[in-house]
C-alpha atoms as a PDB file:
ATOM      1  CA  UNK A   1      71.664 107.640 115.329  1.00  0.00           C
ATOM      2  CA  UNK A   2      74.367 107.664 117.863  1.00  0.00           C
ATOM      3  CA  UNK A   3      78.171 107.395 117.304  1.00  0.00           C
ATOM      4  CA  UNK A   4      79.963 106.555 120.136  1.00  0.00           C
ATOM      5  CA  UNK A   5      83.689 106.856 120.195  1.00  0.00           C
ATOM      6  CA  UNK A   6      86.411 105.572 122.251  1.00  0.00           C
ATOM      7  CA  UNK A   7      88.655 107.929 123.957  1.00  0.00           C
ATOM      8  CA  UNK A   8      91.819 105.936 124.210  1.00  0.00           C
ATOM      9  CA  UNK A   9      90.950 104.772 120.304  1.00  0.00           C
ATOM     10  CA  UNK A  10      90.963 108.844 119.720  1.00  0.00           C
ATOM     11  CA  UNK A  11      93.790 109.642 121.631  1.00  0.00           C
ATOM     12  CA  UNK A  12      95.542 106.256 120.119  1.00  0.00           C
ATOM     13  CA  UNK A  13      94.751 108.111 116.631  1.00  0.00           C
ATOM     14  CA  UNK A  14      96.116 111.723 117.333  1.00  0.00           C
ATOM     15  CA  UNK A  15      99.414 110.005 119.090  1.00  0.00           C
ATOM     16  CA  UNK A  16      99.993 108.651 115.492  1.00  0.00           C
ATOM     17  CA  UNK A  17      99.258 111.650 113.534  1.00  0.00           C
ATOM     18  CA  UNK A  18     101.222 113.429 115.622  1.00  0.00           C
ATOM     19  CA  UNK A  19     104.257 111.151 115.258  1.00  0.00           C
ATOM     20  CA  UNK A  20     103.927 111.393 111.390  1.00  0.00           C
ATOM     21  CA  UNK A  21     103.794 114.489 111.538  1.00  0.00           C
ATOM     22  CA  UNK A  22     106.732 114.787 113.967  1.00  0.00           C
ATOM     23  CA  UNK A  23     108.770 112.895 111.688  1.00  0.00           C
ATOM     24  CA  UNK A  24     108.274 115.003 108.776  1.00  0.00           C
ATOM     25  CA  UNK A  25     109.160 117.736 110.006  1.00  0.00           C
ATOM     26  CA  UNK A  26     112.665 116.680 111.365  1.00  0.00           C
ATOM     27  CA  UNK A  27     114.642 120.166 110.962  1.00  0.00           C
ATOM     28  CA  UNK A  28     112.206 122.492 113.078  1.00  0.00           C
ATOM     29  CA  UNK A  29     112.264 122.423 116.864  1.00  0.00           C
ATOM     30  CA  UNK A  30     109.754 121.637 118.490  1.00  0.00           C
ATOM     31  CA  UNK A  31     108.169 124.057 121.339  1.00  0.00           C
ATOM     32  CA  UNK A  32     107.961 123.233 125.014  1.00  0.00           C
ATOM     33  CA  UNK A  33     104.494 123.572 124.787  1.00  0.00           C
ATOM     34  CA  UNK A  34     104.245 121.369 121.890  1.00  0.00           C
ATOM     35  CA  UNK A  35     106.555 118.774 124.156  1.00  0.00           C
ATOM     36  CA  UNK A  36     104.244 119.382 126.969  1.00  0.00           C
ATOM     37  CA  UNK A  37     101.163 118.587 124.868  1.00  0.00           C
ATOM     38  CA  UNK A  38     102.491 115.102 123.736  1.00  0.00           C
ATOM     39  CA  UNK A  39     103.526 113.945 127.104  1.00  0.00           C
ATOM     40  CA  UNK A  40      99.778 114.538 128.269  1.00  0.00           C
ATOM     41  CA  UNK A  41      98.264 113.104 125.657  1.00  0.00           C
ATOM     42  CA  UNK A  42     100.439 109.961 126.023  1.00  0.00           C
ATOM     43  CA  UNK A  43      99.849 110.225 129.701  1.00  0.00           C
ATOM     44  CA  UNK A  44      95.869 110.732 129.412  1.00  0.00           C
ATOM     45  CA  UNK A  45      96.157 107.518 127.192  1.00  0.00           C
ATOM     46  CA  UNK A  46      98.195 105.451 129.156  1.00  0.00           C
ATOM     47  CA  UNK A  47      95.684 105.887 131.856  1.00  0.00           C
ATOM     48  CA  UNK A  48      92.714 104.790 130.095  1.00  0.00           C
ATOM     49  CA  UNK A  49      94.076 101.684 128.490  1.00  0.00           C
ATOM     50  CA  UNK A  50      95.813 100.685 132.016  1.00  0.00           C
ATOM     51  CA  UNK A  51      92.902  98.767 133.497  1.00  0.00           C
ATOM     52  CA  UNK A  52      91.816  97.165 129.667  1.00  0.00           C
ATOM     53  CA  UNK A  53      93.213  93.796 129.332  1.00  0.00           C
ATOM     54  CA  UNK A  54      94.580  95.319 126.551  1.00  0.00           C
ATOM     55  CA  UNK A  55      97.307  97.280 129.320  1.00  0.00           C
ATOM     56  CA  UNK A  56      97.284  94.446 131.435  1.00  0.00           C
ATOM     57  CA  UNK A  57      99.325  92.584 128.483  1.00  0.00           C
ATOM     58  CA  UNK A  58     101.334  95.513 127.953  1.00  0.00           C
ATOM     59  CA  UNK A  59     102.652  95.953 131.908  1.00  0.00           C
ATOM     60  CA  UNK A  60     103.240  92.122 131.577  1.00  0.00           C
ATOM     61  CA  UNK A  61     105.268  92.354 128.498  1.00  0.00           C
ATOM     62  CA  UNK A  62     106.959  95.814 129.775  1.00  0.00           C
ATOM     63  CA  UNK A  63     107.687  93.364 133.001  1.00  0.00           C
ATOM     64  CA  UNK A  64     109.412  90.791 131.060  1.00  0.00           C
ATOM     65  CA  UNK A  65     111.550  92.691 128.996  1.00  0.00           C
ATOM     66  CA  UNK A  66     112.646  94.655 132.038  1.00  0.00           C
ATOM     67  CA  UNK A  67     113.705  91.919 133.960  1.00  0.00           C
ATOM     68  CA  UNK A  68     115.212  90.168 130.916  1.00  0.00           C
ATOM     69  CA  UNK A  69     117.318  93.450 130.696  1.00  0.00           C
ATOM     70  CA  UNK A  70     118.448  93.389 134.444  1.00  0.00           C
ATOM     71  CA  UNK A  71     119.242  89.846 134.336  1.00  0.00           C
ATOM     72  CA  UNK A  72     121.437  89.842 130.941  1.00  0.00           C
ATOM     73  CA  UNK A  73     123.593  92.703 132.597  1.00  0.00           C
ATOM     74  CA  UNK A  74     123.967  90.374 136.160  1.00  0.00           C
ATOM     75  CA  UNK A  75     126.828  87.547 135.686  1.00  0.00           C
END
């Protein structure tokens, strides 16, 4: 039997545990390292969904909202 899993579905999964656990903890400070380590992993992920459809949506929506912004602030 193999089990193959998805990387961005795995990275997807620690983002969230990380967040939860991130909010739990809302007294300590966090570490640079510990910083560092969540920017990569959101990075890492970022890349791997970007050619999906799945990030194709999300630029377009990202797009949208983005130039909704910069037009509400134009008179």
């Amino acid at each position: 039997m193999v089990l193959s899993i998805n990387v961005a579905v795995l990275l997807a999964v620690i983002i969230v545990v990380r967040l939860r656990l991130r909010l739990r903890r809302r007294t300590e400070a966090r570490s640079r390292n510990d910083e560092k380590l969540t920017v990569v992993i959101v990075l890492v992920f970022g890349v791997l969904i970007a050619p999906t459809a799945f990030g194709k949506t999300v630029l377009d929506v990202v797009g949208q909202l983005a130039q909704g912004v910069t037009q509400s602030g134009s008179p």
